[in-house]
Structure formats: C-alpha cells, structure tokens
Protein backbone atom coordinates (compact mmCIF):
# COMPACT_ATOMS: atom_id res chain seq x y z
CA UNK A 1 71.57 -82.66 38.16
CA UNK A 2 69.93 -81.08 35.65
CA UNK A 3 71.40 -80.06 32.35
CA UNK A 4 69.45 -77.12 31.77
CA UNK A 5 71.57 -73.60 32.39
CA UNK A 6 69.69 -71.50 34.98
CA UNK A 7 68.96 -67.51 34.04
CA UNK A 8 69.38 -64.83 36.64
CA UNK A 9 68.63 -62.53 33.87
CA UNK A 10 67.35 -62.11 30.63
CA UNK A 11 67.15 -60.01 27.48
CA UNK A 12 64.27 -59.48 24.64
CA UNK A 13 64.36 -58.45 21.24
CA UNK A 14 60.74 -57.57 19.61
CA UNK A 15 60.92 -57.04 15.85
CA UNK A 16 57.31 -54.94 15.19
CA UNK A 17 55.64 -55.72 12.30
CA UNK A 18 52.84 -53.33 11.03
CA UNK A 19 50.44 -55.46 8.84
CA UNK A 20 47.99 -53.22 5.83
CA UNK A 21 45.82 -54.37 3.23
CA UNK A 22 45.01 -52.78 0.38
CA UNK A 23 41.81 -54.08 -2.66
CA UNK A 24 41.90 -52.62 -6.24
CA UNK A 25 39.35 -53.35 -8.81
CA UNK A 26 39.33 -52.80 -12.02
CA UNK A 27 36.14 -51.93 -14.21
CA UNK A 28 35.64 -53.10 -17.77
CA UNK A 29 38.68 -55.66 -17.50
CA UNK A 30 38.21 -57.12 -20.83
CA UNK A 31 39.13 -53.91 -22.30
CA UNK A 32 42.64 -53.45 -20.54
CA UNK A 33 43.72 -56.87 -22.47
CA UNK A 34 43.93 -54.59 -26.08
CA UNK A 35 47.28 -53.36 -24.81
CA UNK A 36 50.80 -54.13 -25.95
CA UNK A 37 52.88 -56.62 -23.93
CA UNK A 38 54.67 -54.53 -20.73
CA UNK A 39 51.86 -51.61 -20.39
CA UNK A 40 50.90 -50.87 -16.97
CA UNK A 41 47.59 -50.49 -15.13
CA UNK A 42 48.37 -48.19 -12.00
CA UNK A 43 46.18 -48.08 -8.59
CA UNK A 44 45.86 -45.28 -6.95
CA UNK A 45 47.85 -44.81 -4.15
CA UNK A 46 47.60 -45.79 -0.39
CA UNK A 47 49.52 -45.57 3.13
CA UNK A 48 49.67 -48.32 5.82
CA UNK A 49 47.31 -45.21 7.89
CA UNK A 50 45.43 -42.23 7.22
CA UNK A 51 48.60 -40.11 8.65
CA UNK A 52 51.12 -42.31 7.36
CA UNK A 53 53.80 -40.50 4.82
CA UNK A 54 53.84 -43.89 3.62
CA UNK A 55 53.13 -44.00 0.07
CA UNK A 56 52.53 -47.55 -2.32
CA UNK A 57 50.67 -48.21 -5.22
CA UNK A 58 50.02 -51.76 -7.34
CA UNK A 59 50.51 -51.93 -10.83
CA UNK A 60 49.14 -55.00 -12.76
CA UNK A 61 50.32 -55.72 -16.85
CA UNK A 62 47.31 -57.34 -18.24
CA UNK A 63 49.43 -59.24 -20.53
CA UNK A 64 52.75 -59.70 -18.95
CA UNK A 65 55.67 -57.62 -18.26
CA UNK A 66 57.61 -59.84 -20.83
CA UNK A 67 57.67 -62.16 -23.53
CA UNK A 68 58.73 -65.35 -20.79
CA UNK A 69 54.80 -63.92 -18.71
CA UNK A 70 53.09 -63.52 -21.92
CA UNK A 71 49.46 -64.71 -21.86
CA UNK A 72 49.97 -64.33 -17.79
CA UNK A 73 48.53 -61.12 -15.43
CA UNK A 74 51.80 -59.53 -13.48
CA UNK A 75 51.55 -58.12 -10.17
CA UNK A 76 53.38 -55.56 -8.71
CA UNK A 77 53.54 -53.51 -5.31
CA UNK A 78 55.80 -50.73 -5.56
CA UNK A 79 56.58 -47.94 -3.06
CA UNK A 80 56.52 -44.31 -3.88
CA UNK A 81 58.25 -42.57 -0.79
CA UNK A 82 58.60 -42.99 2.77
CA UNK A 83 60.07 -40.48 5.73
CA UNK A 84 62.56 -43.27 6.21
CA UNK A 85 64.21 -46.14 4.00
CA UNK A 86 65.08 -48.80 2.79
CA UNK A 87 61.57 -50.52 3.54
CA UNK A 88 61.45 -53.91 4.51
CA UNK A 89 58.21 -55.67 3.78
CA UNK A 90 56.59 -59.26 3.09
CA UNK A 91 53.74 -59.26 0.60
CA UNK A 92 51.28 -61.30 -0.51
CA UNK A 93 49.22 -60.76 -3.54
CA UNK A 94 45.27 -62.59 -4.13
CA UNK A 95 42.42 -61.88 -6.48
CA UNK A 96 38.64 -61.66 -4.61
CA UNK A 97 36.01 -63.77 -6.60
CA UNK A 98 32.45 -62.79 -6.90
CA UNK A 99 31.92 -65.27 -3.36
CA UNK A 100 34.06 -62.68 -1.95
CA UNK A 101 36.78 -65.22 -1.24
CA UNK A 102 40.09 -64.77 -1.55
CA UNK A 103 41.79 -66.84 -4.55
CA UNK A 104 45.63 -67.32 -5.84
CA UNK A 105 47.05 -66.19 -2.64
CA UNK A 106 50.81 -65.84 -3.56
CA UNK A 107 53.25 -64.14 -1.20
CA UNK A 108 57.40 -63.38 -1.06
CA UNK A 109 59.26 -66.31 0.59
CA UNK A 110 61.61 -63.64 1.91
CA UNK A 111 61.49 -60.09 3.49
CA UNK A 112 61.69 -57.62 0.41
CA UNK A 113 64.04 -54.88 0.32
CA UNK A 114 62.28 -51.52 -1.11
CA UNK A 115 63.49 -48.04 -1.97
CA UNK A 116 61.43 -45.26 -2.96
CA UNK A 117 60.30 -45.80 -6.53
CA UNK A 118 61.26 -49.60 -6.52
CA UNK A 119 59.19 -52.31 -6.86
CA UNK A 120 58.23 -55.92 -6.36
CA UNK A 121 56.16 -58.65 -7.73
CA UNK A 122 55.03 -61.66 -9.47
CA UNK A 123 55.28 -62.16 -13.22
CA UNK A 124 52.94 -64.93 -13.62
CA UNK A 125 50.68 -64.58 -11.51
CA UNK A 126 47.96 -65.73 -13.20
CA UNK A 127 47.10 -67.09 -16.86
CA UNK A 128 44.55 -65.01 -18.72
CA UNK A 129 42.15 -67.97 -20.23
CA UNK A 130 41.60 -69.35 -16.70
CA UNK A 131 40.36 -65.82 -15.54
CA UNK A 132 37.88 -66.06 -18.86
CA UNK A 133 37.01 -69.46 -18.18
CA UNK A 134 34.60 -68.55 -15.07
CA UNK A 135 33.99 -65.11 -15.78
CA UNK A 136 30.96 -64.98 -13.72
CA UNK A 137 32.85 -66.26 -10.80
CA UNK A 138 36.21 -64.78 -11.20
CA UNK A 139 35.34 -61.40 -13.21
CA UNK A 140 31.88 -60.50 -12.24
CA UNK A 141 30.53 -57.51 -14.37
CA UNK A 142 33.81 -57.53 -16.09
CA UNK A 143 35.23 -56.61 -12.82
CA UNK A 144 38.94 -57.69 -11.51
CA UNK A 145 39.37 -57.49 -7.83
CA UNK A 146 42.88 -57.48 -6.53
CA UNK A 147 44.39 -57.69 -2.94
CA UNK A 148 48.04 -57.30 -1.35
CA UNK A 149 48.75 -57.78 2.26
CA UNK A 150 52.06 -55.62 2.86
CA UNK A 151 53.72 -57.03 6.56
CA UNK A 152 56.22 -54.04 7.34
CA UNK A 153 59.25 -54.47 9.66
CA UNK A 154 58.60 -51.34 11.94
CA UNK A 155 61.71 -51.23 14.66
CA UNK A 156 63.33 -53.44 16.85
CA UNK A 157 62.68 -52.95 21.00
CA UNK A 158 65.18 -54.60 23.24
CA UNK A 159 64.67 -55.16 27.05
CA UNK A 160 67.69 -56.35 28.77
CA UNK A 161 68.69 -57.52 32.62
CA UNK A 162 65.13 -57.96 33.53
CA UNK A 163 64.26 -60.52 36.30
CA UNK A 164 61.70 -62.75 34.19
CA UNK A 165 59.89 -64.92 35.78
CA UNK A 166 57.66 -67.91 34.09
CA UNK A 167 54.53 -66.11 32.17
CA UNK A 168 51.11 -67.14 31.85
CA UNK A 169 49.98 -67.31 28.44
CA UNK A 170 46.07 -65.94 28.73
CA UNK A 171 44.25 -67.91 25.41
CA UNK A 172 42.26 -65.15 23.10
CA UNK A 173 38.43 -64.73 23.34
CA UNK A 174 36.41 -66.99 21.86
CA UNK A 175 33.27 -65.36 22.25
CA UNK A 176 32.52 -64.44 18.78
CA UNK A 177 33.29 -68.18 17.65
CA UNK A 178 31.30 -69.54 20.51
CA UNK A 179 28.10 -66.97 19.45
CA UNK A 180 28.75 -68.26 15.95
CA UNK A 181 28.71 -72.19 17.05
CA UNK A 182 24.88 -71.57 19.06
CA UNK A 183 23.65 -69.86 15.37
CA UNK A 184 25.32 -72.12 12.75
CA UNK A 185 23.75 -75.44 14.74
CA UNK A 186 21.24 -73.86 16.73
CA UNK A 187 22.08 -74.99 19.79
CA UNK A 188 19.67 -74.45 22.78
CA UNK A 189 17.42 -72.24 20.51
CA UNK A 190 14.05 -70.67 22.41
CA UNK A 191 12.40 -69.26 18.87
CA UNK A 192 12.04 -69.70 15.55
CA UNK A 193 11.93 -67.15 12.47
CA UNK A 194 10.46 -68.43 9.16
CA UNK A 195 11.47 -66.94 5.92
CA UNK A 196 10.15 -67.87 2.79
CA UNK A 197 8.73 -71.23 4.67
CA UNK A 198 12.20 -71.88 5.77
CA UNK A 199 12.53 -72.30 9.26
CA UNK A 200 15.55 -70.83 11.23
CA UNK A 201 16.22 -71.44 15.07
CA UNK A 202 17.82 -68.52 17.24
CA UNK A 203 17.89 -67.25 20.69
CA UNK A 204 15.54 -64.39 22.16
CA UNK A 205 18.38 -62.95 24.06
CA UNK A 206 20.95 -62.72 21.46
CA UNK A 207 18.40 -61.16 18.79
CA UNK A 208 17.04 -58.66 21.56
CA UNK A 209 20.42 -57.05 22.97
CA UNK A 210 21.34 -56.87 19.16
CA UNK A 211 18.40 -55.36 17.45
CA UNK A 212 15.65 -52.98 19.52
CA UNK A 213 13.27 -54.29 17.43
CA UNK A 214 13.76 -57.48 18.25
CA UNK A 215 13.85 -56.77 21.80
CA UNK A 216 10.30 -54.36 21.49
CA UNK A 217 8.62 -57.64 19.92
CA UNK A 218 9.90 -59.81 22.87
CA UNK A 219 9.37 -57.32 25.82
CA UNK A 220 5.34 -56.37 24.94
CA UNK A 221 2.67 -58.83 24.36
CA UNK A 222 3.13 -59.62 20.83
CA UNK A 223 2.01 -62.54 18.91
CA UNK A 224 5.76 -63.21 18.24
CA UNK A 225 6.28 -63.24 21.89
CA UNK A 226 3.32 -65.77 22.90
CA UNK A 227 3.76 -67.84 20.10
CA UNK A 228 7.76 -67.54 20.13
CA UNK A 229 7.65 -67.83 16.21
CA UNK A 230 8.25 -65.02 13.60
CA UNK A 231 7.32 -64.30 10.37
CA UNK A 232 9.21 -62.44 8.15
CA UNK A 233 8.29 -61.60 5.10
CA UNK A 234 10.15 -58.88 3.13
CA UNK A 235 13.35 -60.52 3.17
CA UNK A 236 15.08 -63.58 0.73
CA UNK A 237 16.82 -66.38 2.93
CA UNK A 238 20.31 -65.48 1.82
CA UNK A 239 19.83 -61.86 3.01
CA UNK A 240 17.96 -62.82 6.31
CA UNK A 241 21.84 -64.98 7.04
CA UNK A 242 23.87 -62.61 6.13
CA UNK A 243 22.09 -60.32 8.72
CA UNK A 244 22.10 -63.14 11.38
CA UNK A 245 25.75 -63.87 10.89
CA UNK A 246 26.16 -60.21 11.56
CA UNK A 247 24.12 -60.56 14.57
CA UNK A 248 25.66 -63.12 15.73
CA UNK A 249 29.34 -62.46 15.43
CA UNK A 250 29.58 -58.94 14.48
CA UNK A 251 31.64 -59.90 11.44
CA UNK A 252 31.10 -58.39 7.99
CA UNK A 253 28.89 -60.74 6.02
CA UNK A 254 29.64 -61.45 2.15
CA UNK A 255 27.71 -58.59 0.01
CA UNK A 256 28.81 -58.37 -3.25
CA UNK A 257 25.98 -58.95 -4.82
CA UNK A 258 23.01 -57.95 -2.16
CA UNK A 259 24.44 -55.32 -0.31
CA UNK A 260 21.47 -53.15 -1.27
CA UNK A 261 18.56 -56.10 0.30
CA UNK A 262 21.24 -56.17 3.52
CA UNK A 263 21.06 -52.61 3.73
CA UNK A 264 17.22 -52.48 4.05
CA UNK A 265 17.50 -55.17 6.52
CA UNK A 266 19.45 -53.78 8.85
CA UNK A 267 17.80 -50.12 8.50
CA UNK A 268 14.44 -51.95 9.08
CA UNK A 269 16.15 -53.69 12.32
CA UNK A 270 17.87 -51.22 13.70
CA UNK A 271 21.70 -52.39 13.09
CA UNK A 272 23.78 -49.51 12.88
CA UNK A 273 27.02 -51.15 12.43
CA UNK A 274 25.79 -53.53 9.43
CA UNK A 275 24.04 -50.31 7.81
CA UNK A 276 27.54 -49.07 7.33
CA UNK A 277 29.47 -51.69 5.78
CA UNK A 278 26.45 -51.90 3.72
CA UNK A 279 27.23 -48.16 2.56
CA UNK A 280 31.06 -49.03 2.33
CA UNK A 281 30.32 -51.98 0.28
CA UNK A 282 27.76 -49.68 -2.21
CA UNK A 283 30.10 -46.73 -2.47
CA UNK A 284 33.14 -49.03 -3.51
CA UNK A 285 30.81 -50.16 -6.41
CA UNK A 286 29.57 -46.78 -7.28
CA UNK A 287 29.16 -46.58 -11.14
CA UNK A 288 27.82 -44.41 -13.66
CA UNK A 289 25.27 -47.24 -13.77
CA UNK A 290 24.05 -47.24 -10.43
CA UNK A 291 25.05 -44.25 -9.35
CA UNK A 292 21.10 -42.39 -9.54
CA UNK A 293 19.72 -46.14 -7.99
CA UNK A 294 22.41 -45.87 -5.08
CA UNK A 295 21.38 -42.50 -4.50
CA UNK A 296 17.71 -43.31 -4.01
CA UNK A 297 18.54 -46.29 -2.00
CA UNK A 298 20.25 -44.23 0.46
CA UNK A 299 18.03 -41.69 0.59
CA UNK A 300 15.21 -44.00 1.07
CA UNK A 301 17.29 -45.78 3.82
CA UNK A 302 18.34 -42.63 5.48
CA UNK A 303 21.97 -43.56 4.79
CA UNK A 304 23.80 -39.72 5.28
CA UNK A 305 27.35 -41.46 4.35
CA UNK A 306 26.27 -43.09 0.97
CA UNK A 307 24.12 -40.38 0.11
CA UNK A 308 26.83 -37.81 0.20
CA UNK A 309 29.00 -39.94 -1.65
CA UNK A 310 26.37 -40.74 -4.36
CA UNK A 311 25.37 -37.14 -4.97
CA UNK A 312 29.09 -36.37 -5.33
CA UNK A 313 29.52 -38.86 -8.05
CA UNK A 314 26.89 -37.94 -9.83
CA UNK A 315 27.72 -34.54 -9.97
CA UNK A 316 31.47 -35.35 -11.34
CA UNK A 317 29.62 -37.32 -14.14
CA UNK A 318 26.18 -35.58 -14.72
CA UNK A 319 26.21 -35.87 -18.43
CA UNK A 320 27.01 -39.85 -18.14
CA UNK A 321 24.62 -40.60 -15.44
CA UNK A 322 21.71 -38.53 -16.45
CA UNK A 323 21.75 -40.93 -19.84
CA UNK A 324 20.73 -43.61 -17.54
CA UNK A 325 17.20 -45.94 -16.55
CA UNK A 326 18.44 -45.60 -13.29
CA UNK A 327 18.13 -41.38 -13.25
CA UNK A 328 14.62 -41.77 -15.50
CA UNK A 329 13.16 -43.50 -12.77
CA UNK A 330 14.70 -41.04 -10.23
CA UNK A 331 13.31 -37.95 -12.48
CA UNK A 332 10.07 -40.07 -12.48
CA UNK A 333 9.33 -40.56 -8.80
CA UNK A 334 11.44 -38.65 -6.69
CA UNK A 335 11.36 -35.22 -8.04
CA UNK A 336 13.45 -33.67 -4.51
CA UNK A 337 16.26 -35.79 -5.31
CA UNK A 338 16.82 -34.22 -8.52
CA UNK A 339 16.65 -30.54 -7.07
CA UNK A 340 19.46 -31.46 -5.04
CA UNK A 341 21.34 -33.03 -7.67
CA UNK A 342 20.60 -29.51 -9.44
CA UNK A 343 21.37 -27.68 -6.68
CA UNK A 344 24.87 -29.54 -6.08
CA UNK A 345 25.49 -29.46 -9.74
CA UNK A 346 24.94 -25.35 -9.49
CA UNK A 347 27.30 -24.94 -6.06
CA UNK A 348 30.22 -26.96 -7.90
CA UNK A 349 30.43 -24.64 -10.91
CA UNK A 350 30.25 -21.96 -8.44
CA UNK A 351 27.15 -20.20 -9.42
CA UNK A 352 24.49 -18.55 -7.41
CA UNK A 353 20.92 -19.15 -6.84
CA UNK A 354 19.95 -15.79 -5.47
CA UNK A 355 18.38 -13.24 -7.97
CA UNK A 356 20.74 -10.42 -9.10
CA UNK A 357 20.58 -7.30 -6.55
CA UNK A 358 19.52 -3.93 -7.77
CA UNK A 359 22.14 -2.61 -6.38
C-alpha cells in the first residue's frame, strides 16, 4: 500500500503580489557630486497605478549617506503614504547603461517592512570612479539612469473544502519567441531586403500583415514583388533591426540613441505601435537642447503626442530654448512652428489675440 495520504478535500492560500517599476534619470550628474556627504537627490514621485493612493519616491546621495559609503552612490526607495499600512514590499534597485541594459541589479533578501515616510535601501551601491571610468557607457551625456522594481504583498485569498482534482498545467505562448527564432536565423525566408549592401532575409507574410506598405509592395506588380528583393535606402542597418525586431516580436527595441531615425521608420512604414514608443522614448529625453529639434521632428512625422509635449516644454522654458541652434534652424525653415510656439507662449500668460473692442 501506498504511503501517500489521500485528500478528500483541500484548501489554498494565494499571497498576491502586485509588481511596478519605476526609471529616474538624472541630468548633468557630474554636477550633483559637489555636495556634502548625506545630501539627497529626490525623484519625483510615483504610484504602483495611475489611480493608486500609493505614493513612493527614490532618493539617491551622490556621495554616500555616511562616512562607512563614502566615495559610494546610496539608493533609497521610500514610501510617502498609502490608504493602508504597514507596506510590505521586495525591491530591487539597477542602473540602465547607454545599451539600455540593465546593470548592478541589487535587490532585498527579505520582504521589507514600510510605513509612511520610512525608507529602504542600499548604502553602497555603487563606487563613484567605476561610474567615471566608462562614462560613455555608464553616464551617457552626463546622464544617470536609475531603476527599482517594487514587488508588493497585496492580500491573501483562501479557498477551502474544494474537491480538487489533478490540474493541467497549459505552457505560455511562445509565439513571439518562435517569430523571433524565423528573423534572428532566417529560417525559411522567401525575400530579401538590402540595406546599405547588407543583405537581410525575412518572410513576405510576416512583413505584409505587419506593415501596409509592405503588404501594397507585395500585393501589386512591383519590382519588389517579381524580383522578391528590396532596396532600401534611407535607413542605417542598426535602425532597419531595431524596426524588424519590432516587427517581428512586437517588443520595444533599444533606442536610446536613434529613437529619432526609428521614428521616421516606422512613420514611413506604417507602424503605429513603434511610432509611439518612439515618442515615449523622445519625450523622456526632452531637453532644453533638443527641445525646438524634437518639436520639428514630430511635426514633420505627424507625431500629435510628442508634439504636444514638445510645445509644452518649450513654452515652460522659452527664454532657455530660444538661445539654442536647434530653435535658429526652426526660426529658419519652419516659420508655422514658431507662430504656434508664439501663440502657446501668448495663451499661457493668459493674454488675448483679438484687437481691443470699441465698446
């Protein structure tokens, strides 16, 4: 007989677990390192959702919160307020490099107990002479990018004196893994795309239920379409595979530094869903800098999100940005754009357009 104790019955305890992310970065990094040992850099704050009464925020001490972390970057995630507490959370802290990977992932080995205005975090989290000694790679533009995941216990949901019988675990979908596979070794490819006299091997199929102009160039009698072979011109390899990975997988490709030439790809091809994370990516970098060259990008790109966004940041700095190359060459050759930079400038100071009446 069997040693194994039989179940008529059985009970089930799910802990949920709500799981966030939050990035910060930091502009002009170099300069936050003239502090005094123990001064804080604060984020702005954030909620696990956009109705979440949730509140965090991540402070970072360039140079250390003491003299034991001196010479070291401290990390910190502290929370605010919340409808109910104590919080119990897991976190785990990185830094994104200029490859858009994430780098010094360090986490809690425990579930951390917070109440409002308490915090958590890591004193050494990282020396600063090995974030100077790639600065390209690790502080591009002078930029720090930090991360924390934040796992939140949620509730507990217990079923009890339920008849279980043996479940079927169904695996998760592989497709976008599979689609990836066929691109990254071009598996059973029926065309080829040439860019900059590199040669690239896809599938008709997948590029014309992705792009409609793909599919036009396949479904009419096109060169492309006899010769199964397409030329493309106006793009740099490393764009072109960023926008096939997208095609292929749906993912977000890496854009830190070309999210501009990935946004004119996928406006030229018709790929909605790229075009935006292009815009995300370009209104997280928004600077004084680029602030009049983002705006002309999206208005040449018919980007409605990014354009809004630009025009608002350039009217909260119009002194700043209007020093720039970037708004000289605006002022130069699009002449509209600046009337609406004028007439957004003129609505937020809450002035009037309209002649006086003679009333």
């Amino acid at each position: 007989m069997s040693g194994v104790l039989a179940a008529e019955s059985r009970g089930y305890t799910q802990i949920r677990v709500k799981k966030f992310s939050y990035r910060w970065t930091i502009s002009n990094f170099s300069f936050c390192l003239e502090g005094s040992l123990g001064n804080d850099i604060v984020s702005p704050t954030f909620s696990p959702g956009d109705n979440d009464q949730q509140k965090w925020l991540m402070k970072l001490n360039p140079n250390g919160m003491d003299e034991e972390s001196r010479g070291y970057l401290s990390v910190f995630l502290g929370l605010l307020n919340s409808p109910k507490s104590p919080v119990w959370a897991k976190i785990q802290f990185g830094f994104i490099n200029a490859k858009g990977e994430k780098f010094r992932i360090m986490s809690s080995q425990r579930v951390v107990r917070f109440n409002p205005n308490q915090s958590w975090g890591i004193a050494k989290f990282i020396r600063q002479d090995f974030l100077f000694s790639t600065p390209c790679l690790l502080l591009p533009d002078d930029k720090l990018t930090l991360c924390c995941e934040v796992s939140v216990v949620q509730d507990g949901i217990s079923i009890s004196e339920q008849i279980m019988q043996p479940g079927i675990d169904v695996p998760r979908c592989t497709l976008v893994d599979d689609l990836g596979e066929l691109w990254e070794n071009s598996r059973f490819t029926d065309c080829c795309l040439v860019v900059a006299d590199q040669e690239f091997r896809a599938h008709k199929a997948i590029l014309a239920a992705r792009s409609p102009v793909f599919r036009a160039m396949f479904e009419h009698d096109m060169l492309e379409s006899r010769k199964n072979r397409i030329e493309i011109r106006d793009l740099k390899p490393e764009v072109f595979k960023a926008m096939m990975d997208f095609i292929y997988t749906g993912k977000e490709p890496v854009l830190h530094s070309m999210a501009d030439a990935v946004l004119a790809a996928a406006d030229k091809y018709c790929l909605e869903r790229l075009k935006v994370m292009c815009e995300s990516a370009l209104c997280r970098d928004l600077s004084v800098e680029n602030a009049a060259h983002t705006l002309f990008l999206a208005d040449l790109h018919s980007s409605v999100q990014l354009k809004s966004q630009a025009m608002e940041f350039i009217t909260a700095h119009a002194s700043e940005v209007f020093q720039t190359s970037g708004w000289k060459t605006v002022v130069n050759s699009c002449p509209y754009l600046v009337a609406e930079v004028c007439i957004s400038l003129v609505s937020g100071h809450g002035l009037s357009l309209e002649p006086p009446s003679n009333a």
